[in-house]
PDB file of N, CA and C in Angstrom:
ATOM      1  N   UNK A   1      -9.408-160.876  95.595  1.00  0.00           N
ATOM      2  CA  UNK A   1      -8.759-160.604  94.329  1.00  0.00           C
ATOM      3  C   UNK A   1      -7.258-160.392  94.519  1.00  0.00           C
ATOM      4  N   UNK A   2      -6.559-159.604  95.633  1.00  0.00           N
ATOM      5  CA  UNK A   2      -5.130-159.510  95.811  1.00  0.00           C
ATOM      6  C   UNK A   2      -4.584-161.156  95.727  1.00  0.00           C
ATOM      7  N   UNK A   3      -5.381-161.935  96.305  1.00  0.00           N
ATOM      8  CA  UNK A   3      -4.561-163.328  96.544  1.00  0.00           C
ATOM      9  C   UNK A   3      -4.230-163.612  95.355  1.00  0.00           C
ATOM     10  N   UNK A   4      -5.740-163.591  94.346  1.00  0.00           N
ATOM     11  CA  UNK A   4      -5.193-164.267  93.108  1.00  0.00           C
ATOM     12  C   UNK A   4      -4.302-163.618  92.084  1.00  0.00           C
ATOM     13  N   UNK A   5      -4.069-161.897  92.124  1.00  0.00           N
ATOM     14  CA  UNK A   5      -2.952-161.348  91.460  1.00  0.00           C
ATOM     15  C   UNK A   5      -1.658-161.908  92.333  1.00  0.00           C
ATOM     16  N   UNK A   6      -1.287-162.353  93.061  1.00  0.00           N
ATOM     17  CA  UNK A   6      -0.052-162.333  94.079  1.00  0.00           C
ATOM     18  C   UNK A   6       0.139-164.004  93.502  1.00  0.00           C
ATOM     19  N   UNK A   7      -0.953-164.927  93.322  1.00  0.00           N
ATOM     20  CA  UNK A   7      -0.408-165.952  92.268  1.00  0.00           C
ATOM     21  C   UNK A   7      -0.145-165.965  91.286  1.00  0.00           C
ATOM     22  N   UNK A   8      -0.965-165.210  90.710  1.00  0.00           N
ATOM     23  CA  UNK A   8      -0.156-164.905  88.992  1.00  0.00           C
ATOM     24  C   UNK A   8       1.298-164.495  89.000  1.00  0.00           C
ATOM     25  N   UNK A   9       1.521-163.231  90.031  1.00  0.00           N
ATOM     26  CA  UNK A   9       2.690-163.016  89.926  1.00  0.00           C
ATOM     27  C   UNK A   9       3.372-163.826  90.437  1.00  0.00           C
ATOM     28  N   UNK A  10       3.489-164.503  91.185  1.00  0.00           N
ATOM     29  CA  UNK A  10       4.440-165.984  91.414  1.00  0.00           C
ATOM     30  C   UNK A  10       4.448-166.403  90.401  1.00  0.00           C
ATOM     31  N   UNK A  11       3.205-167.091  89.498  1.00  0.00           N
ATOM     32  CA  UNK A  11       3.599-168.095  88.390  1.00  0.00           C
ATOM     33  C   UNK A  11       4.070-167.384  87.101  1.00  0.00           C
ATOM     34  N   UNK A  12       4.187-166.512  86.896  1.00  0.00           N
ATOM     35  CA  UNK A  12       4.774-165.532  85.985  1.00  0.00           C
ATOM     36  C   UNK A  12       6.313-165.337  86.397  1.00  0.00           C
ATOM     37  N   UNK A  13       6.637-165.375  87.423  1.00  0.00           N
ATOM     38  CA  UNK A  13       8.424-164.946  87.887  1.00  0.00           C
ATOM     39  C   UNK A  13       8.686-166.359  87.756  1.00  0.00           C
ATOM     40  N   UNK A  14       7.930-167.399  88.379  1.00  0.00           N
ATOM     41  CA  UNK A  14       8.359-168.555  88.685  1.00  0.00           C
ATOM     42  C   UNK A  14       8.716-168.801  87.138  1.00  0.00           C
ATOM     43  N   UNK A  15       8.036-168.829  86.139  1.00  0.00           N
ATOM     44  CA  UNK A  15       8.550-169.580  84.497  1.00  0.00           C
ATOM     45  C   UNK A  15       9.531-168.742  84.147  1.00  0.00           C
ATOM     46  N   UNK A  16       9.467-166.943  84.259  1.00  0.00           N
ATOM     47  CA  UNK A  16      10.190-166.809  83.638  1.00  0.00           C
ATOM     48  C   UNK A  16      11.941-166.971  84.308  1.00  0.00           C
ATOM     49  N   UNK A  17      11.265-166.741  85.249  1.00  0.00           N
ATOM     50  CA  UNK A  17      12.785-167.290  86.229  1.00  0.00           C
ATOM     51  C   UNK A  17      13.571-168.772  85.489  1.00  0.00           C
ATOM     52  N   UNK A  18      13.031-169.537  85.186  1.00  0.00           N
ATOM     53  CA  UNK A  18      13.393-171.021  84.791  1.00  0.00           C
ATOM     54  C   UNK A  18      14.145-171.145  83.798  1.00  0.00           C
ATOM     55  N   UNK A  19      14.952-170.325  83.171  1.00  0.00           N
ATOM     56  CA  UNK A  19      16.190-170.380  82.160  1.00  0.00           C
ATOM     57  C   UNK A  19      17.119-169.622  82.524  1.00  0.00           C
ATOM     58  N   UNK A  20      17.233-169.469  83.653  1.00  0.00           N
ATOM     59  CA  UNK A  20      18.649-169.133  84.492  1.00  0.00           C
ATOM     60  C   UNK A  20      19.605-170.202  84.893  1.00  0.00           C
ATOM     61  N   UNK A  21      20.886-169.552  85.290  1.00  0.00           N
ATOM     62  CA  UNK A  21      21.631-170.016  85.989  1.00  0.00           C
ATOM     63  C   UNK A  21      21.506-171.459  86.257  1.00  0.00           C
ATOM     64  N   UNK A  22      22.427-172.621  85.828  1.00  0.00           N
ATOM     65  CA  UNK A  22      22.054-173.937  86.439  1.00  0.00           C
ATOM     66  C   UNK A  22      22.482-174.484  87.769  1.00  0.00           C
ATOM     67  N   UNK A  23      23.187-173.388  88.428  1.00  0.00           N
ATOM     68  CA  UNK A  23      24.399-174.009  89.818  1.00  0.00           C
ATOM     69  C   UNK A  23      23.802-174.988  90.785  1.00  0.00           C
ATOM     70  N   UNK A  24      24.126-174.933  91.424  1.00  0.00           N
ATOM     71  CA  UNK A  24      23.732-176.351  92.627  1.00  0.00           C
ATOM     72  C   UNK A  24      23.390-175.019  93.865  1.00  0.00           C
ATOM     73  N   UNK A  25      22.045-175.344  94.517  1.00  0.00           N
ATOM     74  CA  UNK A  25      21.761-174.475  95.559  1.00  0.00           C
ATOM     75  C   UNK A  25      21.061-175.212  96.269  1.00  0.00           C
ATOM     76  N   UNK A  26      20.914-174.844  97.815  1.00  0.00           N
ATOM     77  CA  UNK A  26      20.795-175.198  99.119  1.00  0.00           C
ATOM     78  C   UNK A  26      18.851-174.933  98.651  1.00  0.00           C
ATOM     79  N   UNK A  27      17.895-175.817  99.109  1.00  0.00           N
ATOM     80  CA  UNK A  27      16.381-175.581  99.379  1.00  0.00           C
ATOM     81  C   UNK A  27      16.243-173.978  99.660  1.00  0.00           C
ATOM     82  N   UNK A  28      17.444-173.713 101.163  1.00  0.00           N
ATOM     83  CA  UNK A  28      16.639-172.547 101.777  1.00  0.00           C
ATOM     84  C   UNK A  28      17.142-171.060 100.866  1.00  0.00           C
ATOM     85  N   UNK A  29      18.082-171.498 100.345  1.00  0.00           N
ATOM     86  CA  UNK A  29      18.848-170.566  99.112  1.00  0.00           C
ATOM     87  C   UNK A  29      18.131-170.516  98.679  1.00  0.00           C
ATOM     88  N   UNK A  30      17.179-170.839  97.745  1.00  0.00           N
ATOM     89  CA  UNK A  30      16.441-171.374  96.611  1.00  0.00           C
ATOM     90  C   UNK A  30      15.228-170.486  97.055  1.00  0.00           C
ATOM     91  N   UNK A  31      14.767-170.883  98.381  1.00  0.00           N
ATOM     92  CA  UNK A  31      13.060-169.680  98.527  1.00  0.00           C
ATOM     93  C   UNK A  31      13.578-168.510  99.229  1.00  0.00           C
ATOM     94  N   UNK A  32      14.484-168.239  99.116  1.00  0.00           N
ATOM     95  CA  UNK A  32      15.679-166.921  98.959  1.00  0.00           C
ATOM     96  C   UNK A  32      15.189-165.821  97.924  1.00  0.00           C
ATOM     97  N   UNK A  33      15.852-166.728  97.003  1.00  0.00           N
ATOM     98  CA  UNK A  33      16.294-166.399  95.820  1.00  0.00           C
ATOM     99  C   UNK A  33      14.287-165.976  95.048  1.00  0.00           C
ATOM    100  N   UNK A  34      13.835-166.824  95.302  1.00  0.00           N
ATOM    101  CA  UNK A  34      12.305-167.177  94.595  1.00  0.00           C
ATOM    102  C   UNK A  34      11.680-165.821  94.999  1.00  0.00           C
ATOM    103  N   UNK A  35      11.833-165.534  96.704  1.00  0.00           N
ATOM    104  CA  UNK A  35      11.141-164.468  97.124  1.00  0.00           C
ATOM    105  C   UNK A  35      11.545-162.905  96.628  1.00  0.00           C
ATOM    106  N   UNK A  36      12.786-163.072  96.430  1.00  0.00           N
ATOM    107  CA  UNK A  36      13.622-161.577  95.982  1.00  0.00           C
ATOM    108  C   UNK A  36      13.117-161.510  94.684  1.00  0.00           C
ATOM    109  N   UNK A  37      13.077-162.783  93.952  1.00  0.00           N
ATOM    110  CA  UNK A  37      12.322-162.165  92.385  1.00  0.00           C
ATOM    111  C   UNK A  37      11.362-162.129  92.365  1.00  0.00           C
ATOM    112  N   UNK A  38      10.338-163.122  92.944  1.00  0.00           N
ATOM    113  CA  UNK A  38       8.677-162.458  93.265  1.00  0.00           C
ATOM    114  C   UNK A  38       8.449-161.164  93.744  1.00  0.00           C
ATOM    115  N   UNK A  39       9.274-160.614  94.530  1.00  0.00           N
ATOM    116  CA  UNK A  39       9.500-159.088  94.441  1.00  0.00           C
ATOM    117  C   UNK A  39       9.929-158.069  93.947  1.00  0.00           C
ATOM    118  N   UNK A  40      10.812-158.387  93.292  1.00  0.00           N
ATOM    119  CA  UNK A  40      11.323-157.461  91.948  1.00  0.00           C
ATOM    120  C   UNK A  40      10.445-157.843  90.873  1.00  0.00           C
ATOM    121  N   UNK A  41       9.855-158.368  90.895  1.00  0.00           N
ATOM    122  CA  UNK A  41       9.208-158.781  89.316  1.00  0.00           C
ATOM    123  C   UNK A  41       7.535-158.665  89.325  1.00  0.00           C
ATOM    124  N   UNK A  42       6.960-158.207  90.356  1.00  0.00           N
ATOM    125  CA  UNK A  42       5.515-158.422  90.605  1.00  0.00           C
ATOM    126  C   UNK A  42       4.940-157.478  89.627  1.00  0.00           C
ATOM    127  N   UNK A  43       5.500-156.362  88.840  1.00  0.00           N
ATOM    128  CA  UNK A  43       4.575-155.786  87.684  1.00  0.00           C
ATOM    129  C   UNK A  43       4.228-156.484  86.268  1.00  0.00           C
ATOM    130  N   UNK A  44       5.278-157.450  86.585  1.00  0.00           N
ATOM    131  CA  UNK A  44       4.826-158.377  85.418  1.00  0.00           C
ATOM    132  C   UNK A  44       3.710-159.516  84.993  1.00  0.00           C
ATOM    133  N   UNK A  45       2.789-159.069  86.314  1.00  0.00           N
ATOM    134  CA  UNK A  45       1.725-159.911  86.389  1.00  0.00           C
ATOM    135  C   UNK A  45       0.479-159.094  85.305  1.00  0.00           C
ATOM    136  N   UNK A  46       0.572-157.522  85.491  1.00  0.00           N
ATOM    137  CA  UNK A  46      -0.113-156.626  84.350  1.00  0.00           C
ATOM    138  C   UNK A  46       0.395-156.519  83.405  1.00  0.00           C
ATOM    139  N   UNK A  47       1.421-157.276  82.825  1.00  0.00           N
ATOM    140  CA  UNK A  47       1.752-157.248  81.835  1.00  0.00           C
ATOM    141  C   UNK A  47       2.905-155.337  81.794  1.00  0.00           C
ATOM    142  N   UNK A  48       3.185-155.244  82.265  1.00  0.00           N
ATOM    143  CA  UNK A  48       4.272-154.187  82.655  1.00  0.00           C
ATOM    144  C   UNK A  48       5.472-154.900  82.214  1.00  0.00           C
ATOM    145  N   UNK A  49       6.285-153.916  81.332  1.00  0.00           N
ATOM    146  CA  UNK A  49       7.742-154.616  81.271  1.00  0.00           C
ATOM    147  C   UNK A  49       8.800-154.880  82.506  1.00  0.00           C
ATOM    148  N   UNK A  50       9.388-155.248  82.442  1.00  0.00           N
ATOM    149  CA  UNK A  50      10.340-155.645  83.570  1.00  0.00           C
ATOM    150  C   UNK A  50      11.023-154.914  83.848  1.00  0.00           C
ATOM    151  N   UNK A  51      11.275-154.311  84.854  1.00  0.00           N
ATOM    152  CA  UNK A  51      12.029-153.102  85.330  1.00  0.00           C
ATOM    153  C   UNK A  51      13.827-153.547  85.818  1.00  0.00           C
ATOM    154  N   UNK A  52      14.187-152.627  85.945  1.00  0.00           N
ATOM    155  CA  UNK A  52      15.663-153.017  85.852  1.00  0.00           C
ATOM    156  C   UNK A  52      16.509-153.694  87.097  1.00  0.00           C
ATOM    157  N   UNK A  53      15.280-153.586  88.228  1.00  0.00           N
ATOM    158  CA  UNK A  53      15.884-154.714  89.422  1.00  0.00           C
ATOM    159  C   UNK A  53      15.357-155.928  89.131  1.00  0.00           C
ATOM    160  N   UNK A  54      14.249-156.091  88.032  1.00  0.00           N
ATOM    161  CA  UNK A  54      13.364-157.382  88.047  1.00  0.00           C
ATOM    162  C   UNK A  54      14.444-158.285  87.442  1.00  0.00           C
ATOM    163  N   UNK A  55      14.695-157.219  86.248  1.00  0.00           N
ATOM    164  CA  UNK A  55      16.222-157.657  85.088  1.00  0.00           C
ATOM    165  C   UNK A  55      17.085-158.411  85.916  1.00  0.00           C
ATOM    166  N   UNK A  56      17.539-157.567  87.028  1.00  0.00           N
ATOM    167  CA  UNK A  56      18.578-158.121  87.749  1.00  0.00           C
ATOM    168  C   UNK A  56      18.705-159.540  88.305  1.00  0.00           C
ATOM    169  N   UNK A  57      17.529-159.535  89.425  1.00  0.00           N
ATOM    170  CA  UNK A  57      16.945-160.814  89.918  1.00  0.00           C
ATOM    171  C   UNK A  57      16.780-161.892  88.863  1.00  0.00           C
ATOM    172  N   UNK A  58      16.110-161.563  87.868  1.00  0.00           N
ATOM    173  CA  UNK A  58      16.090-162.874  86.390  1.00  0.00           C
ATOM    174  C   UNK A  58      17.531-163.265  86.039  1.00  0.00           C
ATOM    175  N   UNK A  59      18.251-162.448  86.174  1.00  0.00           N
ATOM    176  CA  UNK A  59      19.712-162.918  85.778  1.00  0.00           C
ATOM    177  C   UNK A  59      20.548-163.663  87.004  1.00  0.00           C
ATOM    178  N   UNK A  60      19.917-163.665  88.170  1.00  0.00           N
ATOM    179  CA  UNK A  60      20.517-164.010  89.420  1.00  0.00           C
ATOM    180  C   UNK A  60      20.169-165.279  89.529  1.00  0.00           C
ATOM    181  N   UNK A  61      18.952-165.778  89.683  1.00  0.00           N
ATOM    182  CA  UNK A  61      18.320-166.481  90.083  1.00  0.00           C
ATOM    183  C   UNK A  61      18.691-167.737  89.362  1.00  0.00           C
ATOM    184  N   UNK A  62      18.630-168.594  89.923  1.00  0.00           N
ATOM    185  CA  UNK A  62      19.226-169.919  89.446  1.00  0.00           C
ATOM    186  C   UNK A  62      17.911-170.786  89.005  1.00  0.00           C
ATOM    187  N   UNK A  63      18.269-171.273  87.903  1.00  0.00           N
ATOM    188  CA  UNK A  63      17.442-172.141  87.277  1.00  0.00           C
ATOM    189  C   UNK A  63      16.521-172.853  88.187  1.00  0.00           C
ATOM    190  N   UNK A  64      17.233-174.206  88.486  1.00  0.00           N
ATOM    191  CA  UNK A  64      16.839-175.418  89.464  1.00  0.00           C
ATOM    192  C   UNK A  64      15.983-174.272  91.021  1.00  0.00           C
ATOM    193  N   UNK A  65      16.382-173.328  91.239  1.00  0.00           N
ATOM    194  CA  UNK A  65      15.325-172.917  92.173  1.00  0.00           C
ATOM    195  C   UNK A  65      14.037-172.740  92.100  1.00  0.00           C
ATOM    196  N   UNK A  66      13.834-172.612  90.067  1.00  0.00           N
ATOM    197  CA  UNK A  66      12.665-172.178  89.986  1.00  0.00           C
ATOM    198  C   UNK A  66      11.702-173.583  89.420  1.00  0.00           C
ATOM    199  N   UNK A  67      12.583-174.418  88.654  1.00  0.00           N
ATOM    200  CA  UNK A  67      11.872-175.395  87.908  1.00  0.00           C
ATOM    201  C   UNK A  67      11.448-176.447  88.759  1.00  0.00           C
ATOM    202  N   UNK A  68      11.841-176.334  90.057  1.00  0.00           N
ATOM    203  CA  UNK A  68      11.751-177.410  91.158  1.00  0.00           C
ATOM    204  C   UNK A  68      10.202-177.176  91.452  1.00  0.00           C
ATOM    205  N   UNK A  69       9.943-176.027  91.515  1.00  0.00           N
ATOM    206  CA  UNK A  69       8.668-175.776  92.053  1.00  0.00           C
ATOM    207  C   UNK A  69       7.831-175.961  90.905  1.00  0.00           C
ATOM    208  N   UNK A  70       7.431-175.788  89.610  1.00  0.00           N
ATOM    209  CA  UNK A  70       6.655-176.281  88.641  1.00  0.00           C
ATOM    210  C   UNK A  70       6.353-177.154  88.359  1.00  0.00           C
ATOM    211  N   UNK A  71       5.268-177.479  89.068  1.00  0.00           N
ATOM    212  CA  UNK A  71       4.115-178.659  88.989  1.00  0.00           C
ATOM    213  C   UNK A  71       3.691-178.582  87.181  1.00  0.00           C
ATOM    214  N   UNK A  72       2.891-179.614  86.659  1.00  0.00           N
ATOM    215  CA  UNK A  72       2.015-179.994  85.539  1.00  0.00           C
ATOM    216  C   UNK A  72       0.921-178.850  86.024  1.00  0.00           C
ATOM    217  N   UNK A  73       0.398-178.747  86.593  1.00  0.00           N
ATOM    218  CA  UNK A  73      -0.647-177.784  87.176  1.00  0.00           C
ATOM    219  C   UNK A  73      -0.513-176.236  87.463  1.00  0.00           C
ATOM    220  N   UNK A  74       0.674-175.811  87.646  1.00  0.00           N
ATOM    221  CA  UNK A  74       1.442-174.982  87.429  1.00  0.00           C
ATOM    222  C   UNK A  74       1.405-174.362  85.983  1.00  0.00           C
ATOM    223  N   UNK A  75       2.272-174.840  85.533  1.00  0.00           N
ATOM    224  CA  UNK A  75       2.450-175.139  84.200  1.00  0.00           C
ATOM    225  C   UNK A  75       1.661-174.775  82.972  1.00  0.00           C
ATOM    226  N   UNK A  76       0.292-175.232  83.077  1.00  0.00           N
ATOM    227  CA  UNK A  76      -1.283-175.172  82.478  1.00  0.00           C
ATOM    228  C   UNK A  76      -1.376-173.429  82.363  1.00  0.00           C
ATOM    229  N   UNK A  77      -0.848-172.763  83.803  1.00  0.00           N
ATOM    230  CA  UNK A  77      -1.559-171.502  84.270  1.00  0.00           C
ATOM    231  C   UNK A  77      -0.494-170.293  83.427  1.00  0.00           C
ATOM    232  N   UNK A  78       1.039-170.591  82.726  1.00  0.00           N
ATOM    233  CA  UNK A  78       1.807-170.214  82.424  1.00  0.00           C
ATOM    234  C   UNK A  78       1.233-169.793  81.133  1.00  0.00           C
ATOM    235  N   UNK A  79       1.698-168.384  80.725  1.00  0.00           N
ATOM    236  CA  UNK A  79       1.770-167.785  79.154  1.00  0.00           C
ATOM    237  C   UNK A  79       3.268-167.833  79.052  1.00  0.00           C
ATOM    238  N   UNK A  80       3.818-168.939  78.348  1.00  0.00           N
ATOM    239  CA  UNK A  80       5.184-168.931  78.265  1.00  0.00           C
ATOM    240  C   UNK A  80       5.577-168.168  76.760  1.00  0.00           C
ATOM    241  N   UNK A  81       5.012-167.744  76.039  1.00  0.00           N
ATOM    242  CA  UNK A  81       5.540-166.797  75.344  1.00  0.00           C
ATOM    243  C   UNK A  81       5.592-165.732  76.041  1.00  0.00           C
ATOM    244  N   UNK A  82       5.208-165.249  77.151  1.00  0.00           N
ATOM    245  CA  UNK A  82       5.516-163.791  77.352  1.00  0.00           C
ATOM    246  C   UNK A  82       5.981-163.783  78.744  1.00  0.00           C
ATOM    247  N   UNK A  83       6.355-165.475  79.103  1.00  0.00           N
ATOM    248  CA  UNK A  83       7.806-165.470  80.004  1.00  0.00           C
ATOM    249  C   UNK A  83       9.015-165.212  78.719  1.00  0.00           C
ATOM    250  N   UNK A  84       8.756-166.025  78.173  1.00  0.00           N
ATOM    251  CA  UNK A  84      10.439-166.310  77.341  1.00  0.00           C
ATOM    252  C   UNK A  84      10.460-164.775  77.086  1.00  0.00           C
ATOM    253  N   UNK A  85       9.412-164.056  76.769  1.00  0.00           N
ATOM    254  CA  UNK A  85       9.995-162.573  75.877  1.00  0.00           C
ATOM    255  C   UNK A  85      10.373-161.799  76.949  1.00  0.00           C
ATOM    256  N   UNK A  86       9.855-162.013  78.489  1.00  0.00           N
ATOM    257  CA  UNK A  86      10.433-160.947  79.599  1.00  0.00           C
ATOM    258  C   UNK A  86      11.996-161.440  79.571  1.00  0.00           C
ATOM    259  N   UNK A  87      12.258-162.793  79.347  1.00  0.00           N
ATOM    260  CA  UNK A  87      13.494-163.298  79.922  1.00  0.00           C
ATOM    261  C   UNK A  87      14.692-162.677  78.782  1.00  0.00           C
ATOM    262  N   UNK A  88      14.214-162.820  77.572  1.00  0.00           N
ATOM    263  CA  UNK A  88      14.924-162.163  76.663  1.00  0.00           C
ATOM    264  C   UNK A  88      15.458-160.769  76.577  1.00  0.00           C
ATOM    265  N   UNK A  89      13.920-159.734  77.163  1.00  0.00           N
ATOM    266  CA  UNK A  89      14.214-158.185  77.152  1.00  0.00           C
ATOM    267  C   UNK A  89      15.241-158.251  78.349  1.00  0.00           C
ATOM    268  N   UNK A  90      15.466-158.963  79.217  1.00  0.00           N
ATOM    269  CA  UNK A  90      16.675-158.643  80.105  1.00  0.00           C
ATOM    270  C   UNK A  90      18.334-159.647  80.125  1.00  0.00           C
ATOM    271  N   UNK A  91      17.748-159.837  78.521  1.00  0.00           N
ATOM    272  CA  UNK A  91      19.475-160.670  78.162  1.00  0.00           C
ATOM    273  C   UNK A  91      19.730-161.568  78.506  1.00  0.00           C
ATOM    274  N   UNK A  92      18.462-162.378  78.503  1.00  0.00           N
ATOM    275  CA  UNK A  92      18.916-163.783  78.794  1.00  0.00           C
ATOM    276  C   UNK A  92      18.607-165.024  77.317  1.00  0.00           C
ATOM    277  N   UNK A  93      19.564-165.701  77.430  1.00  0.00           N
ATOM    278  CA  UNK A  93      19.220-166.459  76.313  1.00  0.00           C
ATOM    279  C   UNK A  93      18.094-167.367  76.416  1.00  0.00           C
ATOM    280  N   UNK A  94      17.242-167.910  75.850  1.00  0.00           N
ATOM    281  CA  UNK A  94      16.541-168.807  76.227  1.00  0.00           C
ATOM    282  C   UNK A  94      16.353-170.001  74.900  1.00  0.00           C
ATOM    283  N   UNK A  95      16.974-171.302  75.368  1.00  0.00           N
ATOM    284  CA  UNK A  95      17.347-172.121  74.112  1.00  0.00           C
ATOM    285  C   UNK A  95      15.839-172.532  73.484  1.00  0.00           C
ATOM    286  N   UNK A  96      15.978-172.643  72.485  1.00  0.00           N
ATOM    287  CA  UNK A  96      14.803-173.714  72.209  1.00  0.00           C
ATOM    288  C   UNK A  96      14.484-175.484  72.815  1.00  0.00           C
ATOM    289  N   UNK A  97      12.825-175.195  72.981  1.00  0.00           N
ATOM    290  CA  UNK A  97      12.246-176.213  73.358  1.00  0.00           C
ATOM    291  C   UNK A  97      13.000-176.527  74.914  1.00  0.00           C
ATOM    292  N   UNK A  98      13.261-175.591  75.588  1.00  0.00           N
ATOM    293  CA  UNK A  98      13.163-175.413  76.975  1.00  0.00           C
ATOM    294  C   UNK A  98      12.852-176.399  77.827  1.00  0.00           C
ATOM    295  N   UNK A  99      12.652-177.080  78.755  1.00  0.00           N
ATOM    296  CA  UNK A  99      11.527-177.186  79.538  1.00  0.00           C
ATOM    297  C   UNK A  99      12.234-177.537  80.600  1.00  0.00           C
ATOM    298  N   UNK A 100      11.592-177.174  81.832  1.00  0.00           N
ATOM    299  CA  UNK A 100      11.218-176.793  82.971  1.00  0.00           C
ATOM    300  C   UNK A 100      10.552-177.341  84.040  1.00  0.00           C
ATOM    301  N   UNK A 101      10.081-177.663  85.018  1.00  0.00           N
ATOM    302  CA  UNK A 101       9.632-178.198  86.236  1.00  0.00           C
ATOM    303  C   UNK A 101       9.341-179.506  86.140  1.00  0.00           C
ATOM    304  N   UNK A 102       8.442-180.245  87.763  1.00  0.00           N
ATOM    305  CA  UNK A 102       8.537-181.011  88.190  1.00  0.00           C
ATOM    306  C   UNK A 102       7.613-182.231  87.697  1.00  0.00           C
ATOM    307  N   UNK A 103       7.891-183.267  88.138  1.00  0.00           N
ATOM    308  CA  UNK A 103       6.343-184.773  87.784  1.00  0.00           C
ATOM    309  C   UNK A 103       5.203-184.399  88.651  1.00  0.00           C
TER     310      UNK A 103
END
């Protein structure tokens, strides 16, 4: 059972991560960046609000680090209304009709 909470919380940071920052970053930058917010952000897999380092990391984290990794399959496993609303409670804009990861 830990394995499969420790994926949720990946695929939960991973979407809501995905309306950040657009800059240009290095691969190894990138599972950097992925791991520091999978760690600041892992209460958001119980549905816990986002705490104020998670905040931080969501605002850090660069877009393209996260949407690279979102498979179609991925994707399926996402409640993206209650990514977009974590991404919002920590001031981030999130445009309409979004979208996000890979073929």
């Amino acid at each position: 059972m830990q394995g499969k909470n420790k994926a949720r919380v990946m695929l939960v940071v991973l979407v809501v991560a995905m309306i950040l920052n657009g800059r240009s970053a290095a691969a190894a930058q990138c599972r950097v960046e992925r791991r520091m917010l999978v760690n600041a952000c892992k209460s958001l897999v119980f549905r816990i609000g986002p705490s104020a380092k998670c905040c931080e990391r969501l605002r850090a984290t660069r877009t393209q680090c996260v949407c690279s990794v979102i498979t179609p399959t991925v994707a399926k496993l996402i409640d993206v209304n209650y990514a977009v609303k974590v991404v919002r409670q920590c001031g981030r804009y999130v445009p309409r009709h979004f979208k996000c990861g890979s073929n």
